[in-house]
N, C-alpha and C. Protein backbone atom coordinates (compact mmCIF):
# COMPACT_ATOMS: atom_id res chain seq x y z
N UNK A 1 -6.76 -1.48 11.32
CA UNK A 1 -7.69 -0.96 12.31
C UNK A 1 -9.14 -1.23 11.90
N UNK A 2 -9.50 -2.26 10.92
CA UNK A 2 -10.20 -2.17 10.18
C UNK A 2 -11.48 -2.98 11.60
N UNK A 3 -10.82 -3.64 12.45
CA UNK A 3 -11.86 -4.38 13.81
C UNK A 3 -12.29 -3.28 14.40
N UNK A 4 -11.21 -2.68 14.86
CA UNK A 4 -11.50 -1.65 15.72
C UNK A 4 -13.44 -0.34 15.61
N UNK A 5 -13.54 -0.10 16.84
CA UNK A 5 -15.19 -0.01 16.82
C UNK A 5 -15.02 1.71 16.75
N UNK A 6 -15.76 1.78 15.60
CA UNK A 6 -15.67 3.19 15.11
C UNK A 6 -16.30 4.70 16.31
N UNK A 7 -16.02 5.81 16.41
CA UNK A 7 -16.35 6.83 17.39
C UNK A 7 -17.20 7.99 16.45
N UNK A 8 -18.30 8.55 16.68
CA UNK A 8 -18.54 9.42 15.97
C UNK A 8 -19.25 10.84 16.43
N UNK A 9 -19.01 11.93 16.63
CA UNK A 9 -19.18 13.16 17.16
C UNK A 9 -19.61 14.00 16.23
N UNK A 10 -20.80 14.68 16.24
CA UNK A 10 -20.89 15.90 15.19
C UNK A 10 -20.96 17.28 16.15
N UNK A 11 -20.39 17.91 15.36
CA UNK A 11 -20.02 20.02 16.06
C UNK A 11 -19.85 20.65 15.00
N UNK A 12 -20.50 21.69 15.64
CA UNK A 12 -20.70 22.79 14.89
C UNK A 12 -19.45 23.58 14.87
N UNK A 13 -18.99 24.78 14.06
CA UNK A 13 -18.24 25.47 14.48
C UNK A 13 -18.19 27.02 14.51
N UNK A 14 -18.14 27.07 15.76
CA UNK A 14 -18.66 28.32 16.66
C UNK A 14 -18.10 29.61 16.05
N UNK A 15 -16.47 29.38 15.69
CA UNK A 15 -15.44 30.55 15.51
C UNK A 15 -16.17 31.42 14.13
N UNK A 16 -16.49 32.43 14.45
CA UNK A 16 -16.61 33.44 13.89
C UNK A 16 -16.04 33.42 12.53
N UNK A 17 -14.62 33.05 12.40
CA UNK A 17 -13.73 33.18 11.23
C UNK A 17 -13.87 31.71 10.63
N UNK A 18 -14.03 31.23 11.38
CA UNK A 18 -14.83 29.57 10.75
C UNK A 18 -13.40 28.94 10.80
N UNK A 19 -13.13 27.54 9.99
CA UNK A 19 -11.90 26.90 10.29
C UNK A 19 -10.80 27.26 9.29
N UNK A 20 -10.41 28.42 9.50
CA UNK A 20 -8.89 28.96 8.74
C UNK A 20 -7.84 28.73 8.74
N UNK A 21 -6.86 29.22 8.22
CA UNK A 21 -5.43 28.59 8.92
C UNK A 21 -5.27 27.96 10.08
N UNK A 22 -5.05 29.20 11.22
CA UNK A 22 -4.81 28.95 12.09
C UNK A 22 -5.68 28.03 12.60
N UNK A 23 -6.85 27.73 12.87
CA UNK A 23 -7.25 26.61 13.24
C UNK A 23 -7.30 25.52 12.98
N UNK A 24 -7.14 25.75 11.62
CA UNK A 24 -7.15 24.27 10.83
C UNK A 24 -5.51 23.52 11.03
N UNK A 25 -4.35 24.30 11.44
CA UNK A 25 -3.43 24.16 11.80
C UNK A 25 -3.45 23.19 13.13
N UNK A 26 -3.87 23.84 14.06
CA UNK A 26 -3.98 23.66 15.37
C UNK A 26 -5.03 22.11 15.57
N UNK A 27 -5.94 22.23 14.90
CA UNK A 27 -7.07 21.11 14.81
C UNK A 27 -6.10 19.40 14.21
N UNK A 28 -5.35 19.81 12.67
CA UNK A 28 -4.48 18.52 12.14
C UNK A 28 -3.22 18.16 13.41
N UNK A 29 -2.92 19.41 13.77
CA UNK A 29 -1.62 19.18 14.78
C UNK A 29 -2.05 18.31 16.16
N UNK A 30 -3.06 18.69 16.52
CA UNK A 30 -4.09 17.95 17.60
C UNK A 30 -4.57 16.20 17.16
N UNK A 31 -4.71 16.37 16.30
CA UNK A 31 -5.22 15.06 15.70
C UNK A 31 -4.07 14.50 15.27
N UNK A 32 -2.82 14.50 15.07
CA UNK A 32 -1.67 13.77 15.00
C UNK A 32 -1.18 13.75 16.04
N UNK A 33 -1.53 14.09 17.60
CA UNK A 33 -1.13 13.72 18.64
C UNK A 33 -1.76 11.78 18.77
N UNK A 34 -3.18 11.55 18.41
CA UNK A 34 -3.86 10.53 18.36
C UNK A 34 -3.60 9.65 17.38
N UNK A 35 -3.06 8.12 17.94
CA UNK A 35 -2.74 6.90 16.68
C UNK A 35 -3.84 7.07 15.61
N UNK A 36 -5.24 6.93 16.49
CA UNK A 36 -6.07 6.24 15.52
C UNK A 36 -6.56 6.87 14.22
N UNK A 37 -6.72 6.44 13.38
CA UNK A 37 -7.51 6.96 11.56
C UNK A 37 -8.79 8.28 12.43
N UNK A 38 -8.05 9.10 11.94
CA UNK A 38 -9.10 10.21 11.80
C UNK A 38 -9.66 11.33 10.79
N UNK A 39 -11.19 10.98 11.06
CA UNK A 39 -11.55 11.99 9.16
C UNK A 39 -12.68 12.73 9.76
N UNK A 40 -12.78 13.61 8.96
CA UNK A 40 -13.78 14.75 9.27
C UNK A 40 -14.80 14.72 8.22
N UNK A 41 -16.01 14.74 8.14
CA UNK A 41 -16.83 14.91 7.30
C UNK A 41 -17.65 15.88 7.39
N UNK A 42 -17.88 16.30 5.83
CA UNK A 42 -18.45 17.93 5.77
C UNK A 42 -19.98 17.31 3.99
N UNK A 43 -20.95 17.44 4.67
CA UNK A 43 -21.60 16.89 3.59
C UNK A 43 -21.41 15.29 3.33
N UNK A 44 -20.80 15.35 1.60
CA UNK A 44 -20.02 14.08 1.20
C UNK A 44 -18.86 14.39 1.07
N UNK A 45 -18.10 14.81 1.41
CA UNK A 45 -16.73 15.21 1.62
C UNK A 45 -16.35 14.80 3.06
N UNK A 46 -15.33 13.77 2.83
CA UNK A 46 -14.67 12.77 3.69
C UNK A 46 -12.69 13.03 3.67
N UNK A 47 -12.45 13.93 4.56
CA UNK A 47 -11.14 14.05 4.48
C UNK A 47 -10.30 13.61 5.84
N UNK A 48 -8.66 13.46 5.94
CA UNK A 48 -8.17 13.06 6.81
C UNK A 48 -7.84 14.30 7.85
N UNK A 49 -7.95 13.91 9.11
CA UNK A 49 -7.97 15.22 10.15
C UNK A 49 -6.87 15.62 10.43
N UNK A 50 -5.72 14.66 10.14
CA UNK A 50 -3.81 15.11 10.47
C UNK A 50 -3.79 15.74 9.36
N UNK A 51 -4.00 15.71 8.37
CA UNK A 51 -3.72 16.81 7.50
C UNK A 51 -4.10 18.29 7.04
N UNK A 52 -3.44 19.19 7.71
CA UNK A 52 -4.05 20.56 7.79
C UNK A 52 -4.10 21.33 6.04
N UNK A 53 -3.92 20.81 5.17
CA UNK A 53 -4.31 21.17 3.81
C UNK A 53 -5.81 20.48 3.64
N UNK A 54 -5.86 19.45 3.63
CA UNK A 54 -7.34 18.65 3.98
C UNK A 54 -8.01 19.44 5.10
N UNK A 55 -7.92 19.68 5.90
CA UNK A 55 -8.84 20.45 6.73
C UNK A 55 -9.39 21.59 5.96
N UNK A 56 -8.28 22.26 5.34
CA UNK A 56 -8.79 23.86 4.94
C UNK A 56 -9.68 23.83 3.51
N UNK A 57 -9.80 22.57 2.95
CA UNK A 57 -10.37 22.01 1.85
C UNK A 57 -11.91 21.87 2.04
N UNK A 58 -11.90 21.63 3.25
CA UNK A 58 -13.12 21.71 3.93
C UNK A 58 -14.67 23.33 4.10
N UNK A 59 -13.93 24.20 4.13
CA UNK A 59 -14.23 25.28 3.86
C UNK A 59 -15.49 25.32 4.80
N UNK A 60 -14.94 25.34 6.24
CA UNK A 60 -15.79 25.52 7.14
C UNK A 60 -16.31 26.53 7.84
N UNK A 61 -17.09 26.89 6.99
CA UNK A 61 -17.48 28.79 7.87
C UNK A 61 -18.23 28.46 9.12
N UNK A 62 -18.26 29.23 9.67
CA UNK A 62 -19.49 29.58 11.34
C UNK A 62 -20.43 28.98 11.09
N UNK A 63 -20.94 27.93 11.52
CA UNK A 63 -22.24 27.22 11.41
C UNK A 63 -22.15 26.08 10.95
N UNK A 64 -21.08 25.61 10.53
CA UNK A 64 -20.82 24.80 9.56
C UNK A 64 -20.87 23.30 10.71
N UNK A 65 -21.67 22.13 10.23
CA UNK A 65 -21.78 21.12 10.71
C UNK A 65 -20.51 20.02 10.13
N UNK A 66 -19.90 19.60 11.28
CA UNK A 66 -19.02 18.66 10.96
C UNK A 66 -18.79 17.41 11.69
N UNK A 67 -18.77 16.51 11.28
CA UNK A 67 -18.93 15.16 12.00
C UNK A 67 -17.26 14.28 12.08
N UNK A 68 -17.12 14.46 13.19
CA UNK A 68 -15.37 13.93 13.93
C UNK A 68 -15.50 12.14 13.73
N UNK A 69 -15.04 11.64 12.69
CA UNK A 69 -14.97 10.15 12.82
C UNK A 69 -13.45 9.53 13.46
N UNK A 70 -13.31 8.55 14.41
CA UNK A 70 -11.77 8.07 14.81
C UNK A 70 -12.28 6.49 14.66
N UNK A 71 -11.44 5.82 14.46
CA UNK A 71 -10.98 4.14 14.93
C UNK A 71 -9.88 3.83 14.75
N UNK A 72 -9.74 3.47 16.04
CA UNK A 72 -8.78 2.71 16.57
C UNK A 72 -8.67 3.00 18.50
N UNK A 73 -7.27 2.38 18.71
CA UNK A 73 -7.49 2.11 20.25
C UNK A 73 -7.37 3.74 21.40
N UNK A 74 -6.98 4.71 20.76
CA UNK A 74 -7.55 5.73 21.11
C UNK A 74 -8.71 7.11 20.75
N UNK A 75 -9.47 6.10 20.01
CA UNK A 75 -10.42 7.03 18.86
C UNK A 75 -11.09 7.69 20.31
N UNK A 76 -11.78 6.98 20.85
CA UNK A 76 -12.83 8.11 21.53
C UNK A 76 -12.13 9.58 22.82
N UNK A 77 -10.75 9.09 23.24
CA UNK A 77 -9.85 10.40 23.53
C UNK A 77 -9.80 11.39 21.65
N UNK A 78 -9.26 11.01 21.54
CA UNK A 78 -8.89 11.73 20.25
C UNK A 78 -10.42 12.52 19.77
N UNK A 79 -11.33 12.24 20.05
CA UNK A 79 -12.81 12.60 18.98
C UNK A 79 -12.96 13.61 20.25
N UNK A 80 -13.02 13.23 21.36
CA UNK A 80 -13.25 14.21 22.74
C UNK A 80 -12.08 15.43 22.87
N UNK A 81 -11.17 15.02 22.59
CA UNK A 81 -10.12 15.98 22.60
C UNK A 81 -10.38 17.27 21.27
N UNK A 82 -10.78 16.80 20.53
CA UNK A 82 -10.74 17.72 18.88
C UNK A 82 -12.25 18.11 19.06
N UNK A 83 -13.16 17.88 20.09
CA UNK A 83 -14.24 17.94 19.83
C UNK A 83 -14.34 19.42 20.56
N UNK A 84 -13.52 19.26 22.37
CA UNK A 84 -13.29 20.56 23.09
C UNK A 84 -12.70 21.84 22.21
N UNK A 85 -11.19 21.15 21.42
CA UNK A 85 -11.19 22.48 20.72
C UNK A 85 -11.75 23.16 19.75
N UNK A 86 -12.90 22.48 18.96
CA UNK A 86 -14.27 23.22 18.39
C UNK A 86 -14.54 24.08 19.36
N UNK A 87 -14.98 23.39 20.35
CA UNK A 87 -16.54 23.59 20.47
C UNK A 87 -15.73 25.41 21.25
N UNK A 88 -14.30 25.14 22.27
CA UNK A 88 -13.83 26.35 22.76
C UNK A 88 -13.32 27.43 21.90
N UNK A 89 -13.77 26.96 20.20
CA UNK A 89 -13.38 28.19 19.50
C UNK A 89 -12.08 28.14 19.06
N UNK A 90 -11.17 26.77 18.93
CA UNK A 90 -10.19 26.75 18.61
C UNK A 90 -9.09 27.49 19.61
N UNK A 91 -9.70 27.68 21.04
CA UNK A 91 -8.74 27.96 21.95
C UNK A 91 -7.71 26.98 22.37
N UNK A 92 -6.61 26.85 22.75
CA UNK A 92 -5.77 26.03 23.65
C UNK A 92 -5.09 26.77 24.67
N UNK A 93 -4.75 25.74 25.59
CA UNK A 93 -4.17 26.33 26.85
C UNK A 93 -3.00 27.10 26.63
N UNK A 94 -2.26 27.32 26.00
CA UNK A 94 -1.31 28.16 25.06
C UNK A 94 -2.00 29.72 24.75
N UNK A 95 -3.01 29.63 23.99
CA UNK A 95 -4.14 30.88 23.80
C UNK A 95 -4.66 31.29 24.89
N UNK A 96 -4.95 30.87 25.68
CA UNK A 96 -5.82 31.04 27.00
C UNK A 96 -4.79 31.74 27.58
N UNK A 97 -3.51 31.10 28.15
CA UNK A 97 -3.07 31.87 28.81
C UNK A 97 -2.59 33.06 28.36
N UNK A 98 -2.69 33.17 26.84
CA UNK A 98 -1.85 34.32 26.27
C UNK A 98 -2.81 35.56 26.82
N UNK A 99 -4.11 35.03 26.82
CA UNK A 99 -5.52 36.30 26.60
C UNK A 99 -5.33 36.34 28.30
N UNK A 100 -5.24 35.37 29.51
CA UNK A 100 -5.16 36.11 30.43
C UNK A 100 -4.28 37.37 30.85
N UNK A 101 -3.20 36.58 30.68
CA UNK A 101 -1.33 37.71 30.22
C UNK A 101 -1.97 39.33 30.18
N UNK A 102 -2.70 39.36 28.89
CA UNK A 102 -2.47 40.61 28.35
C UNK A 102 -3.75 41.23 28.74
């Protein structure tokens, strides 16, 4: 993928509890829906985004600036897709409907 034309997004992250388990769960699981090479960068710390141990390595509290890198032939879905569930707080339509439900 090394041709392929790189995508790059920076977000903040909003969630209160910053990127914990559960999100950091939900965020690698999201990003292994997408072929292309995806890494997250925090500072100089460059890790892979399918991997939810690498995410939590990251140690992303509330405020925390992070920059979504993808390449390959679906990088810029994939960077837009992981970018909504930042920015909604690590909500998914799964969560959403749970909080209307109750």
């Amino acid at each position: 993928m090394v041709d392929m034309p790189v995508v790059q997004k920076a977000v903040v992250v909003s969630n209160p509890q910053g990127l914990h388990a559960r999100p950091a769960e939900l965020f690698s699981r999201l990003a292994l829906e997408f072929e292309s090479d995806i890494e997250v960068i925090r500072d100089d710390l460059r890790i892979d985004a399918k991997s939810i141990l690498n995410v939590l390595t990251l140690g992303a509290a509330q405020g925390t600036v992070l920059v979504l890198e993808a390449r390959g032939t679906d990088a810029e879905k994939a960077i837009e897709a992981l970018e909504r569930l930042v920015v909604s707080d690590f909500k998914t339509d799964e969560t959403l409907s749970q909080e209307s439900s109750s």
